[in-house]
N, C-alpha and C. Protein backbone atom coordinates (compact mmCIF):
# COMPACT_ATOMS: atom_id res chain seq x y z
N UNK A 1 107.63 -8.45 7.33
CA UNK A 1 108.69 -8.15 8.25
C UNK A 1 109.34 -9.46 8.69
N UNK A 2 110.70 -9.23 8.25
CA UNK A 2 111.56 -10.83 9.02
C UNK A 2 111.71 -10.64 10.49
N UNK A 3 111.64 -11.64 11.28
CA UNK A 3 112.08 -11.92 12.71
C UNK A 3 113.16 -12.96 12.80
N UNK A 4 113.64 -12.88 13.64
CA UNK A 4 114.84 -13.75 14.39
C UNK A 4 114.63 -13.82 15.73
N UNK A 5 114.69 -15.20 15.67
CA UNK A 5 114.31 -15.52 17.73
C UNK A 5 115.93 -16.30 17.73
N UNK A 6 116.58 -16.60 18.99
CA UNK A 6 117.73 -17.12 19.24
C UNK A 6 117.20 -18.01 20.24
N UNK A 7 117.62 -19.17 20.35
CA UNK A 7 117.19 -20.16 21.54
C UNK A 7 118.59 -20.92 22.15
N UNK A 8 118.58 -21.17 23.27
CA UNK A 8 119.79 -21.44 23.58
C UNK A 8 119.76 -22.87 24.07
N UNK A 9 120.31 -23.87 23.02
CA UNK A 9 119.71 -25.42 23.29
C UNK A 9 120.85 -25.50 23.69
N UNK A 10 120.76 -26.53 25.31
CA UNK A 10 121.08 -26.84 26.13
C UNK A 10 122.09 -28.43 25.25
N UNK A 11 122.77 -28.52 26.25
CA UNK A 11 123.65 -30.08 25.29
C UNK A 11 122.76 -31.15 25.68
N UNK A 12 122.31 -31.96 24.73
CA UNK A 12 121.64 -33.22 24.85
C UNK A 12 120.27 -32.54 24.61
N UNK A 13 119.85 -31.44 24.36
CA UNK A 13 118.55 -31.36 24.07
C UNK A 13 118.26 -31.29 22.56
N UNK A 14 117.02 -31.61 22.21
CA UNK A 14 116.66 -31.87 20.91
C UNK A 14 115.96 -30.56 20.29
N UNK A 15 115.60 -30.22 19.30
CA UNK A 15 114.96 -29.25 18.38
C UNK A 15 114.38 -30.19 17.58
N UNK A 16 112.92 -30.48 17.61
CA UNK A 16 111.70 -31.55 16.77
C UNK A 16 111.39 -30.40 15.71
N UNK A 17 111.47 -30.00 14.56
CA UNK A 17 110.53 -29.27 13.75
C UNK A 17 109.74 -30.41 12.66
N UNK A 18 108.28 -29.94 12.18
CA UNK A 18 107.26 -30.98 11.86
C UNK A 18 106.35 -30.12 11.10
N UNK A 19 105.72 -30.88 9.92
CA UNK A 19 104.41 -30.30 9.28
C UNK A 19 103.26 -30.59 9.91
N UNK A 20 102.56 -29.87 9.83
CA UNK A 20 101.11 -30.22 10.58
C UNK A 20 100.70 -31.75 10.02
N UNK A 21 101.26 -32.15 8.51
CA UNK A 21 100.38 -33.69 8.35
C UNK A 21 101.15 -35.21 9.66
N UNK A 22 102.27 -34.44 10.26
CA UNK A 22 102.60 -35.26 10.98
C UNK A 22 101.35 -35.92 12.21
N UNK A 23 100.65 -34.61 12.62
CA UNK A 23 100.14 -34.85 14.00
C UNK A 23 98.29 -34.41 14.10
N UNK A 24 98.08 -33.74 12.63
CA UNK A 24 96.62 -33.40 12.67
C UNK A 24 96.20 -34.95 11.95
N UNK A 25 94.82 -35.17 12.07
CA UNK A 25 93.90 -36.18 11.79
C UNK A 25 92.59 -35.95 11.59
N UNK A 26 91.63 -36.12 10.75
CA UNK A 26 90.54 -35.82 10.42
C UNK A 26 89.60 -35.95 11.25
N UNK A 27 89.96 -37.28 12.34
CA UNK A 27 89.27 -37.75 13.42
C UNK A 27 89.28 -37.37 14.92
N UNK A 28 90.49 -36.84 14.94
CA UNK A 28 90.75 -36.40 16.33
C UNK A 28 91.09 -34.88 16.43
N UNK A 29 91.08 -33.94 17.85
CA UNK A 29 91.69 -32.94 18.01
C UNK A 29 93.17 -32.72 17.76
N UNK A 30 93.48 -31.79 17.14
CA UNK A 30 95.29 -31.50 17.23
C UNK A 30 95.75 -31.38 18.46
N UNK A 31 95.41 -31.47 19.24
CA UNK A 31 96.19 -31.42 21.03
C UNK A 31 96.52 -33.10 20.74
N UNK A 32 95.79 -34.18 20.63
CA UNK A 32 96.27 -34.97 21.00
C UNK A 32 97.03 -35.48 19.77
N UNK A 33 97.63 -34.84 18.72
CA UNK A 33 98.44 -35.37 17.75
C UNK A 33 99.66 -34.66 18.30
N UNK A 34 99.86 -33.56 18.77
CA UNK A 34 100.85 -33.37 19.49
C UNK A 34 101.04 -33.66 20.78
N UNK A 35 99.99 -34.54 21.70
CA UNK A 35 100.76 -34.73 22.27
C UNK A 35 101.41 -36.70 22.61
N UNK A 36 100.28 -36.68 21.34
CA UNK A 36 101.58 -38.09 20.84
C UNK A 36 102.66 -37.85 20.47
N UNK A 37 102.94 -37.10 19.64
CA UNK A 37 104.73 -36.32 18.94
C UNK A 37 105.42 -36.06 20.57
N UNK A 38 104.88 -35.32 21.39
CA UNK A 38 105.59 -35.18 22.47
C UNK A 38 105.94 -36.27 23.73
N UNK A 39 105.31 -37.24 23.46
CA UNK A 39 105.13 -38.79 23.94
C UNK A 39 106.36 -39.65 23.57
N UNK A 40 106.72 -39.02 22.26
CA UNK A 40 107.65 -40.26 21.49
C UNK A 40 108.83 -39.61 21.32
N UNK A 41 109.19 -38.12 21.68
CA UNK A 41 110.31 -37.69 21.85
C UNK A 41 110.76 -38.61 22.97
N UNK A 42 112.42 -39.04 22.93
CA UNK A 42 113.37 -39.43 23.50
C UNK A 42 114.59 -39.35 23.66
N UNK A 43 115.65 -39.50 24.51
CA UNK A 43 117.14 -39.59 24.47
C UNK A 43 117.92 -40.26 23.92
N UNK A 44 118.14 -40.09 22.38
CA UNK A 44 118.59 -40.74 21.67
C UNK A 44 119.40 -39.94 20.43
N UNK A 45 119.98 -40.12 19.90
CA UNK A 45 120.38 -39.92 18.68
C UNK A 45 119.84 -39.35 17.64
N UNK A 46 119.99 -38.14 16.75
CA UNK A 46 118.75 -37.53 16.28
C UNK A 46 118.47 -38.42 14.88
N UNK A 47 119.36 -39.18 14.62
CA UNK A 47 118.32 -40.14 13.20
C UNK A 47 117.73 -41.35 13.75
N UNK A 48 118.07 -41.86 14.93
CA UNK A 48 117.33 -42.57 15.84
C UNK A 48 116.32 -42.12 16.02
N UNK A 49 116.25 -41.21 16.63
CA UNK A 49 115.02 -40.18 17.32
C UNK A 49 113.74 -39.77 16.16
N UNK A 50 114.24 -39.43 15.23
CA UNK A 50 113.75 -38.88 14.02
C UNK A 50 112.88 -40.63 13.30
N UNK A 51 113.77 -41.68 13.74
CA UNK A 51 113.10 -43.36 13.14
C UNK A 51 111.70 -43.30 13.87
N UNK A 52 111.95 -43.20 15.31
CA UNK A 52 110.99 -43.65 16.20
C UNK A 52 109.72 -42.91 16.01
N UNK A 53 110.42 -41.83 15.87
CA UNK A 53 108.95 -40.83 15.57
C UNK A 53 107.95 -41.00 14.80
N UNK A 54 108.81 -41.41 13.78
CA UNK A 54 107.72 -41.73 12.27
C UNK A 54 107.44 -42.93 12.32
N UNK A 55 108.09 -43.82 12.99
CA UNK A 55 107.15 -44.92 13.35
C UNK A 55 105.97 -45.28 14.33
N UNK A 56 106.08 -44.64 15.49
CA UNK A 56 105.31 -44.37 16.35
C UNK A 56 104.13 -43.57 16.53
N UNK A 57 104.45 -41.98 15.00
CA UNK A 57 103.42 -41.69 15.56
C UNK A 57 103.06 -40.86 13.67
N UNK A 58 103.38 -41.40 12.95
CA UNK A 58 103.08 -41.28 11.42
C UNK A 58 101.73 -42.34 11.27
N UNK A 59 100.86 -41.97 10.63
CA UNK A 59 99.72 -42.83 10.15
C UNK A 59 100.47 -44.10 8.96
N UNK A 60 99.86 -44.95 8.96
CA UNK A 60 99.87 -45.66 7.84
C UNK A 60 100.66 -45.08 6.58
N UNK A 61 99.08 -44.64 6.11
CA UNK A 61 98.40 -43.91 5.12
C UNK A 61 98.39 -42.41 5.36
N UNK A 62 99.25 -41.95 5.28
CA UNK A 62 98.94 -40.15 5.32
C UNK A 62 97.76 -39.78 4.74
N UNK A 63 97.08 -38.36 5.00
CA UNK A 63 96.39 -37.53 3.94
C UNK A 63 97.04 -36.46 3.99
N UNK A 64 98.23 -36.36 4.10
CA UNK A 64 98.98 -35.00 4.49
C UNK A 64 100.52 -35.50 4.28
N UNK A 65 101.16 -34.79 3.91
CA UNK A 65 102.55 -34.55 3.34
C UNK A 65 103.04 -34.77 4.84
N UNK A 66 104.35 -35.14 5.03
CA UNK A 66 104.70 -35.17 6.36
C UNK A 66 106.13 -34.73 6.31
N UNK A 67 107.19 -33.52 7.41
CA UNK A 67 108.14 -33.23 6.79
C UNK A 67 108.41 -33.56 8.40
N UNK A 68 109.57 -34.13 8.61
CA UNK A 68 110.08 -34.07 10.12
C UNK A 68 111.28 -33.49 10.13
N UNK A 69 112.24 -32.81 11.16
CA UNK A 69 113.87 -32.44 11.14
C UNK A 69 113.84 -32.69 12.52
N UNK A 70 115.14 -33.32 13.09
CA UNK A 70 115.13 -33.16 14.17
C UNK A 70 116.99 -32.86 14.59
N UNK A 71 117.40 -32.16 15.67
CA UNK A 71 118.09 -31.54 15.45
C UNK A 71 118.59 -31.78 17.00
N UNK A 72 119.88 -32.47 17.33
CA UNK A 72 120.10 -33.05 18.46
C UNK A 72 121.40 -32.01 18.81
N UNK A 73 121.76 -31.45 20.04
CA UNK A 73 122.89 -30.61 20.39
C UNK A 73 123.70 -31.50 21.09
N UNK A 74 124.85 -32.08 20.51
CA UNK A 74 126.16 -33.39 21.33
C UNK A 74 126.20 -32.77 22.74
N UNK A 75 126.29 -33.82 23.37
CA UNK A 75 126.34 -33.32 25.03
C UNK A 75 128.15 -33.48 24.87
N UNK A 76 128.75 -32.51 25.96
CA UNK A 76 130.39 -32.73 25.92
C UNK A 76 130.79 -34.21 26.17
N UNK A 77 131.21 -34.42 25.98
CA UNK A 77 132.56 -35.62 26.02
C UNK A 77 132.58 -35.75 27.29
N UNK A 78 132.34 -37.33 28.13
CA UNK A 78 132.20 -37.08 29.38
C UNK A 78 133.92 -37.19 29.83
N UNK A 79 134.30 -36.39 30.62
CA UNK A 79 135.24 -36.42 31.59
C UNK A 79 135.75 -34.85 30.84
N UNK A 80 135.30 -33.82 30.06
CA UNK A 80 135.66 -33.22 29.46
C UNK A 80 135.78 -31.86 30.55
C-alpha cells in the first residue's frame, strides 16, 4: 500500500534525508549517531549544509554506503 504524508516546511527550514551508514557505528548506539547528525544541522545554505555534515559527522572510513539530500526552503526576500 502507497502512502503520502504532506509536510509544510516553513521558509528557511531544512529537510536532512540520510542512509543509516551516515549515523549507525559498530561501536556505539544509533541515538547518538543521530544525535550528532542533529548537532551539525545549521543555518546555512543547503550545499553548504550538506559539506558540513559529511564532514563533521561521516567516518573516515565508512562500513556503510552513505547517501545524504538535504533540501533547504528560500526564506522570502527580505523587505518582501
Amino acid at each position: 500500500m502507497r502512502r503520502t504524508t504532506v509536510l509544510d516546511l516553513p521558509p528557511g527550514a531544512a529537510l536532512v534525508l540520510y542512509t543509516d551508514g551516515l549515523v549507525e557505528r559498530r561501536t556505539e548506539l544509533i541515538d547518538t549517531g543521530i544525535e550528532r547528525l542533529a548537532t551539525a544541522v545549521r543555518s546555512e545554505p543547503a550545499e553548504a549544509l550538506c559539506d558540513h555534515i559529511m564532514t563533521s559527522t561521516a567516518p573516515e572510513h565508512p562500513d556503510d554506503d552513505i547517501a545524504l539530500l538535504v533540501i533547504r526552503r528560500a526564506s522570502p526576500a527580505a523587505g518582501s
